[in-house]
C-alpha atoms as a PDB file:
ATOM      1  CA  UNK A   1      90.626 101.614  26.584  1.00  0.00           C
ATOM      2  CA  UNK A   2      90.393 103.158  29.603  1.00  0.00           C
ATOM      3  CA  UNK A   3      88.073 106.197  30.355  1.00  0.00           C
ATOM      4  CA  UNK A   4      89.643 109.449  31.237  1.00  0.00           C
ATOM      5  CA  UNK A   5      88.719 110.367  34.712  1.00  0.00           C
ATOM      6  CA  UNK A   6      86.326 113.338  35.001  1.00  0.00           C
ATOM      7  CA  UNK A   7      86.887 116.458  36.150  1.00  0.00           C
ATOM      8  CA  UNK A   8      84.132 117.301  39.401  1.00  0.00           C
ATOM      9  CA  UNK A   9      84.674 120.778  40.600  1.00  0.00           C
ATOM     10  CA  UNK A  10      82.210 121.810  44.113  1.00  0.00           C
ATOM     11  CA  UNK A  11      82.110 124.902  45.859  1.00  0.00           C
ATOM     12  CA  UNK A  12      82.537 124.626  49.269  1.00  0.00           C
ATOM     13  CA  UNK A  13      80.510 128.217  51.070  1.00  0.00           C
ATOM     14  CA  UNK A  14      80.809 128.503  54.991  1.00  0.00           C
ATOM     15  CA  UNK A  15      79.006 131.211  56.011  1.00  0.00           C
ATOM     16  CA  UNK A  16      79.515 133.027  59.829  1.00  0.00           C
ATOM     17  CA  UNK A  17      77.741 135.529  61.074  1.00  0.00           C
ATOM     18  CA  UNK A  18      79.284 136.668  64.494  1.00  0.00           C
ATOM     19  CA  UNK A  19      80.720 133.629  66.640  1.00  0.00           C
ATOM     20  CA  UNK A  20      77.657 131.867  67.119  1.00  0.00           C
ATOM     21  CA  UNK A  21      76.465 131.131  63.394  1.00  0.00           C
ATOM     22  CA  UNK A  22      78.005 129.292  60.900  1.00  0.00           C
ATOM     23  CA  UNK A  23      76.554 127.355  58.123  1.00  0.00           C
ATOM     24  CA  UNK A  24      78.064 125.333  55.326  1.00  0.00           C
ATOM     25  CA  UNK A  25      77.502 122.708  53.237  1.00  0.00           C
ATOM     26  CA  UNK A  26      77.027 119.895  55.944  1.00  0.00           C
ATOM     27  CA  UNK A  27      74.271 121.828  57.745  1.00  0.00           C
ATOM     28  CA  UNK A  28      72.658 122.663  54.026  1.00  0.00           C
ATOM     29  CA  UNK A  29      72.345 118.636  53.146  1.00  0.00           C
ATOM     30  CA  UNK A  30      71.076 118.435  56.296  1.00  0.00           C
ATOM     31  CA  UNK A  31      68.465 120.637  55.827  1.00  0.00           C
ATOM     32  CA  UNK A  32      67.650 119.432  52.839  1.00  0.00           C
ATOM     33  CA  UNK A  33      66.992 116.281  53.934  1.00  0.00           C
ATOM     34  CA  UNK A  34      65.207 117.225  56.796  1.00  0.00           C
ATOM     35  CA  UNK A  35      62.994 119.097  54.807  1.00  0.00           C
ATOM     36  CA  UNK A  36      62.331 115.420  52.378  1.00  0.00           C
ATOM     37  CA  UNK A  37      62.015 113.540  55.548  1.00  0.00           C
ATOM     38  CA  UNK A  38      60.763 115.550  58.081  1.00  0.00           C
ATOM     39  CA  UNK A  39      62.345 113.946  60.262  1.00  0.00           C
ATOM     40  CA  UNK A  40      65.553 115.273  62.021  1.00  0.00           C
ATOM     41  CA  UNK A  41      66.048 111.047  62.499  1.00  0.00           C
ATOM     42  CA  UNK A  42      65.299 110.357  59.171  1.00  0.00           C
ATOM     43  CA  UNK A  43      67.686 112.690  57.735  1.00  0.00           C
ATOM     44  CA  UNK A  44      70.700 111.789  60.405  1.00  0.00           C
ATOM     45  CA  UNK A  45      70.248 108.073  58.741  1.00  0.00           C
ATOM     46  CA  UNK A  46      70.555 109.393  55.008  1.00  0.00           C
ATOM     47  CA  UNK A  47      73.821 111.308  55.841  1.00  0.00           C
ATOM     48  CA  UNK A  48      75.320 108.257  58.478  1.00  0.00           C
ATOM     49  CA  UNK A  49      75.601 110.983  60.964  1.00  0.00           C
ATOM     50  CA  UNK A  50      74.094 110.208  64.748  1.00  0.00           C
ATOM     51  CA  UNK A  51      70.894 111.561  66.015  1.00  0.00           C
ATOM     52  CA  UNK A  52      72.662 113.330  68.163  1.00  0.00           C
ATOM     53  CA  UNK A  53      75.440 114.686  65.958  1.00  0.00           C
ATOM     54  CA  UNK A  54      72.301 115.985  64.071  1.00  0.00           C
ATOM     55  CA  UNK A  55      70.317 117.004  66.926  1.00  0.00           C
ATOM     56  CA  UNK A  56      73.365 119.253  67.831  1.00  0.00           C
ATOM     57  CA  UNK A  57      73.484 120.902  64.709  1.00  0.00           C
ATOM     58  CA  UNK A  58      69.776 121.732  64.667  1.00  0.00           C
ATOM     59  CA  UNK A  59      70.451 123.381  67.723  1.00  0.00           C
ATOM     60  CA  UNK A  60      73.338 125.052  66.592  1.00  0.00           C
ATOM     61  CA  UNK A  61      71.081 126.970  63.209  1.00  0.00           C
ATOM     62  CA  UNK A  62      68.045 127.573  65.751  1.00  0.00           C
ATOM     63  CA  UNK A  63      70.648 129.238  68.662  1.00  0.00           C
ATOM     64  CA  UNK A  64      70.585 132.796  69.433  1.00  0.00           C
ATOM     65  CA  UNK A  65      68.260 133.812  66.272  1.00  0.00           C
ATOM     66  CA  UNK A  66      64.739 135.412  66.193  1.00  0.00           C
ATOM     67  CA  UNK A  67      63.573 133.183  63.639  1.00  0.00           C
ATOM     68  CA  UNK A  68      64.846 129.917  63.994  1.00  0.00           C
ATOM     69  CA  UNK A  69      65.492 127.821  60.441  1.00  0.00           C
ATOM     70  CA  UNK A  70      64.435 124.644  62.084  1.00  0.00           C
ATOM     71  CA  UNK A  71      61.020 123.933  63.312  1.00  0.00           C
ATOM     72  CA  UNK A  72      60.696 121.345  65.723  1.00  0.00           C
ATOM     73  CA  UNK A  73      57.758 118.972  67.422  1.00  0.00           C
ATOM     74  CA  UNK A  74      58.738 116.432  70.206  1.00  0.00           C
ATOM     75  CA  UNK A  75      58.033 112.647  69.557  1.00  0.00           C
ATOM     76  CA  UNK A  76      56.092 110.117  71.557  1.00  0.00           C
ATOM     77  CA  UNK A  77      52.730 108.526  70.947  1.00  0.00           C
ATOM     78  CA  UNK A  78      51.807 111.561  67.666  1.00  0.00           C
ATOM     79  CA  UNK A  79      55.462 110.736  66.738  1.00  0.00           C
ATOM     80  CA  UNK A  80      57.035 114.231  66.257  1.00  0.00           C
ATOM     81  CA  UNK A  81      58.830 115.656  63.188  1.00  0.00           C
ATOM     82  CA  UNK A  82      60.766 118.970  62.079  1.00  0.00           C
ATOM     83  CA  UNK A  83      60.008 121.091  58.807  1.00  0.00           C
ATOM     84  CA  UNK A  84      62.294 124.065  57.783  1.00  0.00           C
ATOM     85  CA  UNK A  85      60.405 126.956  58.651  1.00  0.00           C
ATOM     86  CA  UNK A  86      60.218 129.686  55.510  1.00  0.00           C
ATOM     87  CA  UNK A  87      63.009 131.931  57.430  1.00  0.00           C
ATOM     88  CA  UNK A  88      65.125 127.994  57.305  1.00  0.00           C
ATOM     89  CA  UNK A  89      64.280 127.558  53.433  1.00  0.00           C
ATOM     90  CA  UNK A  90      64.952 130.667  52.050  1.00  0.00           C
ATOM     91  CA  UNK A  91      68.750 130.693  54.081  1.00  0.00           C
ATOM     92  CA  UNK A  92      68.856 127.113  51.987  1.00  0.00           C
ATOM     93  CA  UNK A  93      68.020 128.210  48.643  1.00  0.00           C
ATOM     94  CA  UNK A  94      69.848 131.489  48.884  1.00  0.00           C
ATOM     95  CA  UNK A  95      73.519 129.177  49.986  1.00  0.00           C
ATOM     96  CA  UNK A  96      72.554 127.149  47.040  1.00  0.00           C
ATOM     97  CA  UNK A  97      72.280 129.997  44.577  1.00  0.00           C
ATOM     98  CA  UNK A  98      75.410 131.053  45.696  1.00  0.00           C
ATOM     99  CA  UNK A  99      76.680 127.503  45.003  1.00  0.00           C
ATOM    100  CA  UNK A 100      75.270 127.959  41.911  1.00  0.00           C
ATOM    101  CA  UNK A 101      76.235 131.367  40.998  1.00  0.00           C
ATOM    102  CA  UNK A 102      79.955 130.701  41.761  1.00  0.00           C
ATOM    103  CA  UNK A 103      79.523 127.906  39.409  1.00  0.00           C
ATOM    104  CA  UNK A 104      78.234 130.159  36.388  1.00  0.00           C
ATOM    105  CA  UNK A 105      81.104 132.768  37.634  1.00  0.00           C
ATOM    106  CA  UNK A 106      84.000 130.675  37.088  1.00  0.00           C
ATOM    107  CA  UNK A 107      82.749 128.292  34.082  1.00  0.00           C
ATOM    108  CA  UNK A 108      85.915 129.316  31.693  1.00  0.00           C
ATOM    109  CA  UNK A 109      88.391 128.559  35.159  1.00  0.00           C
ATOM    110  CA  UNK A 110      86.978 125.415  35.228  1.00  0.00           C
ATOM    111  CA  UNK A 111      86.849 124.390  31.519  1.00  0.00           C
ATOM    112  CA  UNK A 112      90.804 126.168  31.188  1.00  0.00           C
ATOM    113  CA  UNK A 113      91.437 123.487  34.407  1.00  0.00           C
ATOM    114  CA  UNK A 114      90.151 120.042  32.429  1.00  0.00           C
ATOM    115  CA  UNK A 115      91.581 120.920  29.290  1.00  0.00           C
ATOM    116  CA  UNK A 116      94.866 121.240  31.563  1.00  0.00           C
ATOM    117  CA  UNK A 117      94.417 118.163  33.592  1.00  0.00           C
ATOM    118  CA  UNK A 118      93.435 116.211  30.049  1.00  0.00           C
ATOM    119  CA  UNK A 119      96.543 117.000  28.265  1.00  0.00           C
END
């Protein structure tokens, strides 16, 4: 007998703030894994995204900001590395809580949506 398929609900944020910022779940894995890896490499190769793809994005959080979210350190013989600096990790754990929260928020949606689905 075949299993039912299950039901996967995921919010989806994207956050702007004027034209230059935006941040959304993409930037927040990579984050993440740059912050596992310390490596802005490293993490590129755990999402199949370029170096440069990533490179662009890392940019693209540390642009036009007073505290930028990435911290960097060129490569070479010491072989470089990034870290999420503690301005970087709490904009990552606050999007997640808001991942999370939304989840909490709309738990009876989502249960009202599989027993629909099931039937």
């Amino acid at each position: 007998m075949k299993k039912p398929p299950q039901l996967v609900i995921e919010p989806r944020f994207r956050i702007t703030y004027g034209r230059q910022f935006a941040f959304g779940p993409g930037k927040a894995t990579l984050m993440e894994h740059i912050e596992k890896t310390g490596s802005i490499a490293e993490a590129a190769k755990a999402m199949n995204m370029s170096y440069m793809r990533a490179w662009k994005l890392v940019k693209n959080l540390n642009s036009d900001r007073d505290a930028p979210l990435v911290e960097t350190a060129r490569g070479g013989r010491q072989r470089g590395g990034a870290k999420l600096t503690k301005t970087g990790g709490l904009v990552l754990q606050l999007y997640r809580e808001i991942e999370n929260q939304s989840m909490t928020a709309t738990l009876s949606a989502q249960q009202t949506l599989a027993h629909l689905l099931q039937s």
